[in-house]
Protein backbone atom coordinates (compact mmCIF):
# COMPACT_ATOMS: atom_id res chain seq x y z
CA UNK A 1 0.00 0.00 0.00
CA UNK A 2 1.26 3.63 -0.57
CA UNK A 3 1.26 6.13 1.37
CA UNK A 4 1.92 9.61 -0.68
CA UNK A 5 3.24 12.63 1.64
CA UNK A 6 1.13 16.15 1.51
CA UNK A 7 4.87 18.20 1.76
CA UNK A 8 6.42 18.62 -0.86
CA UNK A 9 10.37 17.84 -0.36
CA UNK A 10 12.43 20.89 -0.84
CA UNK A 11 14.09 19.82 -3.56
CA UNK A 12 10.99 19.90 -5.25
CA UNK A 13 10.22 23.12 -7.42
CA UNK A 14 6.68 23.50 -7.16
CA UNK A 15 4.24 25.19 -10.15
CA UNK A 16 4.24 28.87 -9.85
CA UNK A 17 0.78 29.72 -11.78
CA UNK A 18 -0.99 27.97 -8.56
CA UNK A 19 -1.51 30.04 -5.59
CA UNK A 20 0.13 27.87 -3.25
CA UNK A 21 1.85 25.63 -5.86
CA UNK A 22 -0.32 22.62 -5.08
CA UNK A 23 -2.20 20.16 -6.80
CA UNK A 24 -6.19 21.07 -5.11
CA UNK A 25 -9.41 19.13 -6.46
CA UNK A 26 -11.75 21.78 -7.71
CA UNK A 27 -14.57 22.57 -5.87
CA UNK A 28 -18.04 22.46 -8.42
CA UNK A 29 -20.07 23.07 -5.63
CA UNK A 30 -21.11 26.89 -6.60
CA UNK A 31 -22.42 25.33 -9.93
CA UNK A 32 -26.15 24.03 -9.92
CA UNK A 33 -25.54 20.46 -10.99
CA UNK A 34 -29.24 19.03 -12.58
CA UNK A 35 -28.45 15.66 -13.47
CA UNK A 36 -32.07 15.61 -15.09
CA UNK A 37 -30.69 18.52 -17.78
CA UNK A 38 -27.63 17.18 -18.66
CA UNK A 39 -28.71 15.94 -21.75
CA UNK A 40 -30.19 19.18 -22.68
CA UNK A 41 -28.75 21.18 -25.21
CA UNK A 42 -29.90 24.60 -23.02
CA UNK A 43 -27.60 22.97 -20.34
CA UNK A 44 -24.56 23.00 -22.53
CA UNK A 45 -23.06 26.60 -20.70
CA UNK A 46 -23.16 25.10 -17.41
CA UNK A 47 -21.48 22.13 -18.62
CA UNK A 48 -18.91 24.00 -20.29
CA UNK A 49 -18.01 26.35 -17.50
CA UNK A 50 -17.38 22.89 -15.35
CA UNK A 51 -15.00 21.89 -17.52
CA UNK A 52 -13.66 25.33 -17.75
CA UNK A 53 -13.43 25.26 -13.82
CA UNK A 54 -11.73 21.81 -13.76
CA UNK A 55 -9.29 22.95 -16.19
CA UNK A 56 -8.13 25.98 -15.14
CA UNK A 57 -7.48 24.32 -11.37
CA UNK A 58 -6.41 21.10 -12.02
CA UNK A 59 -4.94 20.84 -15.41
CA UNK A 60 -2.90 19.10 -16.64
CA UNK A 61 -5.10 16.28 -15.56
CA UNK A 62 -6.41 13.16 -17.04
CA UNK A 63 -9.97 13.25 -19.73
CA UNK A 64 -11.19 10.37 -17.58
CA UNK A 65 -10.80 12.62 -14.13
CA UNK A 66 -12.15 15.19 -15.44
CA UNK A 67 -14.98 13.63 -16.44
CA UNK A 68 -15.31 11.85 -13.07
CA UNK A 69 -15.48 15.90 -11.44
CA UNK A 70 -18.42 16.67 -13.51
CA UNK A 71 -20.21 13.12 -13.40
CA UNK A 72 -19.40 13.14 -9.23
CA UNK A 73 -20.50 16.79 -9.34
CA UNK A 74 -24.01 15.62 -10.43
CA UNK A 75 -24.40 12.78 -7.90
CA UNK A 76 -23.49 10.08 -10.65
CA UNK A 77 -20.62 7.29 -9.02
CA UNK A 78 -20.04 6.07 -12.61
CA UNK A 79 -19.30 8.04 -15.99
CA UNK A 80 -20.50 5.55 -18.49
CA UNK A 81 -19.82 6.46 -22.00
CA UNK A 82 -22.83 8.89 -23.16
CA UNK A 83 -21.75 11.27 -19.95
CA UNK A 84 -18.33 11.46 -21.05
CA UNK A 85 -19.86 11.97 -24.55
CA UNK A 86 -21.65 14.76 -23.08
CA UNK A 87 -18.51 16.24 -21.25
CA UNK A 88 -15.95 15.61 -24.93
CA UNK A 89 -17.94 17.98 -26.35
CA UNK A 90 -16.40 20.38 -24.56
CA UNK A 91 -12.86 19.43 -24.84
CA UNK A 92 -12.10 19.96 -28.44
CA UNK A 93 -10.48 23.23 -27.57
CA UNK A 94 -8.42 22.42 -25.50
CA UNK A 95 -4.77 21.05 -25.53
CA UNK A 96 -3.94 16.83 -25.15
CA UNK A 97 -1.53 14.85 -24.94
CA UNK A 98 -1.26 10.90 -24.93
CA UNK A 99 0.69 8.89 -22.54
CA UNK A 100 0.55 5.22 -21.34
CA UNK A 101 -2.15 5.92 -18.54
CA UNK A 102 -4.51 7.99 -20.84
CA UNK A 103 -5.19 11.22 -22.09
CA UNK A 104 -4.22 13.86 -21.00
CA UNK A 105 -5.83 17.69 -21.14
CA UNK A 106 -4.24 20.54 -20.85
CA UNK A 107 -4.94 24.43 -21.37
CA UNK A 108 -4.87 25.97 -24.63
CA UNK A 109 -1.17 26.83 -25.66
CA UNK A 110 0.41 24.80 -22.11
CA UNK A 111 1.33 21.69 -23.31
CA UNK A 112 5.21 21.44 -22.26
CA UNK A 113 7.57 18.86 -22.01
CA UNK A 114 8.35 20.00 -18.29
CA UNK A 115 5.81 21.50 -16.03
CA UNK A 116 6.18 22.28 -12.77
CA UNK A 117 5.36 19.69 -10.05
CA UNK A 118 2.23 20.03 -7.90
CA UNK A 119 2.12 18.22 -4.83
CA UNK A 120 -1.01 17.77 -3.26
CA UNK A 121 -3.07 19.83 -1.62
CA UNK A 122 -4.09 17.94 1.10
CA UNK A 123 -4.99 13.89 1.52
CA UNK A 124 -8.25 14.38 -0.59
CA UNK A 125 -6.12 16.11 -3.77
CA UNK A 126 -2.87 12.85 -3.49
CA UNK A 127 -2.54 11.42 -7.09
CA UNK A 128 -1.54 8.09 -8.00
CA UNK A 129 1.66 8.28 -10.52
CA UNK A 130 -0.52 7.04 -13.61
CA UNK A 131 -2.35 10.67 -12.93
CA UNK A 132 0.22 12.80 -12.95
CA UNK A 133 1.14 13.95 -16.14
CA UNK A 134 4.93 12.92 -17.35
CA UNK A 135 6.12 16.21 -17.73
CA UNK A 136 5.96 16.91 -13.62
CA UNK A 137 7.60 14.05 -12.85
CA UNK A 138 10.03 14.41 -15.52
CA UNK A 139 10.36 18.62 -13.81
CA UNK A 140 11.09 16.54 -10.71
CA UNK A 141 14.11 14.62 -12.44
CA UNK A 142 15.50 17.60 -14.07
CA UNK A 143 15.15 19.67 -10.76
CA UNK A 144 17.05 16.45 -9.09
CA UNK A 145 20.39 15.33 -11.13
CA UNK A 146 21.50 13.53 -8.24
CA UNK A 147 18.66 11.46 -8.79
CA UNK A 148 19.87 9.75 -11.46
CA UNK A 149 23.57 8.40 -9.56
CA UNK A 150 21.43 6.77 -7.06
CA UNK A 151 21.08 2.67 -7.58
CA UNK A 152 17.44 2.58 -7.86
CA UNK A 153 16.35 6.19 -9.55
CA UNK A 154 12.81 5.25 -10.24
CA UNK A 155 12.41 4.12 -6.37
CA UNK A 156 13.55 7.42 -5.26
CA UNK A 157 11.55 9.18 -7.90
CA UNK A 158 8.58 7.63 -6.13
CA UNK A 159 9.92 8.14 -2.65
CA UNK A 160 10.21 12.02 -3.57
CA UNK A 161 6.31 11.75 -5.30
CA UNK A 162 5.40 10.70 -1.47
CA UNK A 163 5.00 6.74 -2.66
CA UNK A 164 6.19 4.39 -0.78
CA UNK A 165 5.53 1.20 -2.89
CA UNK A 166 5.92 0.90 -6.34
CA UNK A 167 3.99 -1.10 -8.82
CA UNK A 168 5.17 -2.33 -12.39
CA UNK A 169 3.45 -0.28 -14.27
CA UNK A 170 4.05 3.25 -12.04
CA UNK A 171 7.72 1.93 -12.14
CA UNK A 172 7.65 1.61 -16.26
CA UNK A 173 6.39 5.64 -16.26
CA UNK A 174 8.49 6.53 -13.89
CA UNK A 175 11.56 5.15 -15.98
CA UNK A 176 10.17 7.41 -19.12
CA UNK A 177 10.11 10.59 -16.96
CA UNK A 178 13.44 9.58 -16.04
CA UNK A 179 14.79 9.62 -19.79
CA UNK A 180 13.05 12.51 -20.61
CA UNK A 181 14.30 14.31 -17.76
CA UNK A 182 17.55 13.60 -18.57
CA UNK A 183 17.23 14.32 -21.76
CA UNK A 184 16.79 10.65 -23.54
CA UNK A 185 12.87 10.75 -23.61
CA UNK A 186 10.92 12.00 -26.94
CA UNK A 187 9.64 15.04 -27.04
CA UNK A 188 5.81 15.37 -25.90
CA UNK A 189 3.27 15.65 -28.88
CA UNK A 190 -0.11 17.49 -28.70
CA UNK A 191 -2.65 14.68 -29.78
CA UNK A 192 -5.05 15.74 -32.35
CA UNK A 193 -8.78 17.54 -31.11
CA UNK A 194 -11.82 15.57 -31.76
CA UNK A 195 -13.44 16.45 -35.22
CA UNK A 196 -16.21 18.70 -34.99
CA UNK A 197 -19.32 17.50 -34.36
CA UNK A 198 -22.62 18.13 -36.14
């Protein structure tokens, strides 16, 4: 089991466009969520300023967790494939990228191959390393050259990302941020918007 740490180690540069430089969960309670409208083509502003909300606090984050904010933010548990539907529509504006745990969206004009990590808020904002987008952790490896003369970098990555245990697959992305941050890894691509839509 892992345990991620709320402080972020001071070796850590932190994102500066944040207020505190933290990684919060945005709050879509000042939105009136009617799950009975969502459908509705005369609910499509409230939708969109949702997403615009999620965006602008969280991003870069994953499509999928974005479209668990709205979906949660409407009482739903599950986002089954016509409410992320819903929610795509008003993506195609904005920035992605694709990496091995998903897509990835980003605001318009953001998309970097290093971006300043965000360490969580508190316990409610902690993100598993398949949700944090490659170019923070690879901002944590550049930030930390030593990093890379210790035996085990991608352990030490995760120690540093507050994990304690480290699966296959986190180890596998953590090992790609570590190229990149040294300066192996490809380059990140923006992944093409959806088509329009009519």
């Amino acid at each position: 089991m892992w345990t991620p740490k709320t402080e972020a180690p001071s070796s850590i540069s932190v994102a500066p466009d944040d207020p505190d430089g933290r990684y919060s969960i945005t709050d879509l309670t000042g939105f009136i969520a009617d799950p009975d409208q969502f459908y509705d083509f005369a609910y499509r502003d409230t939708l969109r300023a949702m997403v615009a909300a999620v965006i602008e606090t969280e991003s870069p984050l994953r499509t999928d967790i974005l479209c668990q904010r709205v979906a949660r933010a409407h009482g739903w548990l599950r986002t089954g494939g016509k409410i992320r539907e819903r929610i795509d529509m008003h993506l195609r504006d904005y920035d992605r990228t694709q990496e091995s745990s998903g897509e990835f969206i980003w605001k318009i004009g953001a998309v970097a191959d290093f971006h300043p990590y965000r360490p969580p808020h508190g316990d409610e904002a902690r993100r598993a390393i398949p949700d944090i987008p490659l170019a923070e952790i690879s901002a944590v490896v550049r930030a930390n050259p030593d990093l890379l003369e210790e035996p085990d970098p991608a352990r030490e990555l995760a120690r540093m990302l507050g994990v304690e245990r480290l699966a296959a697959g986190s180890r596998a992305r953590l090992d790609k941020a570590i190229a990149r941050g040294r300066g192996d890894g490809a380059s990140v691509s923006i992944a093409p918007s959806m088509p329009d839509v009519e």
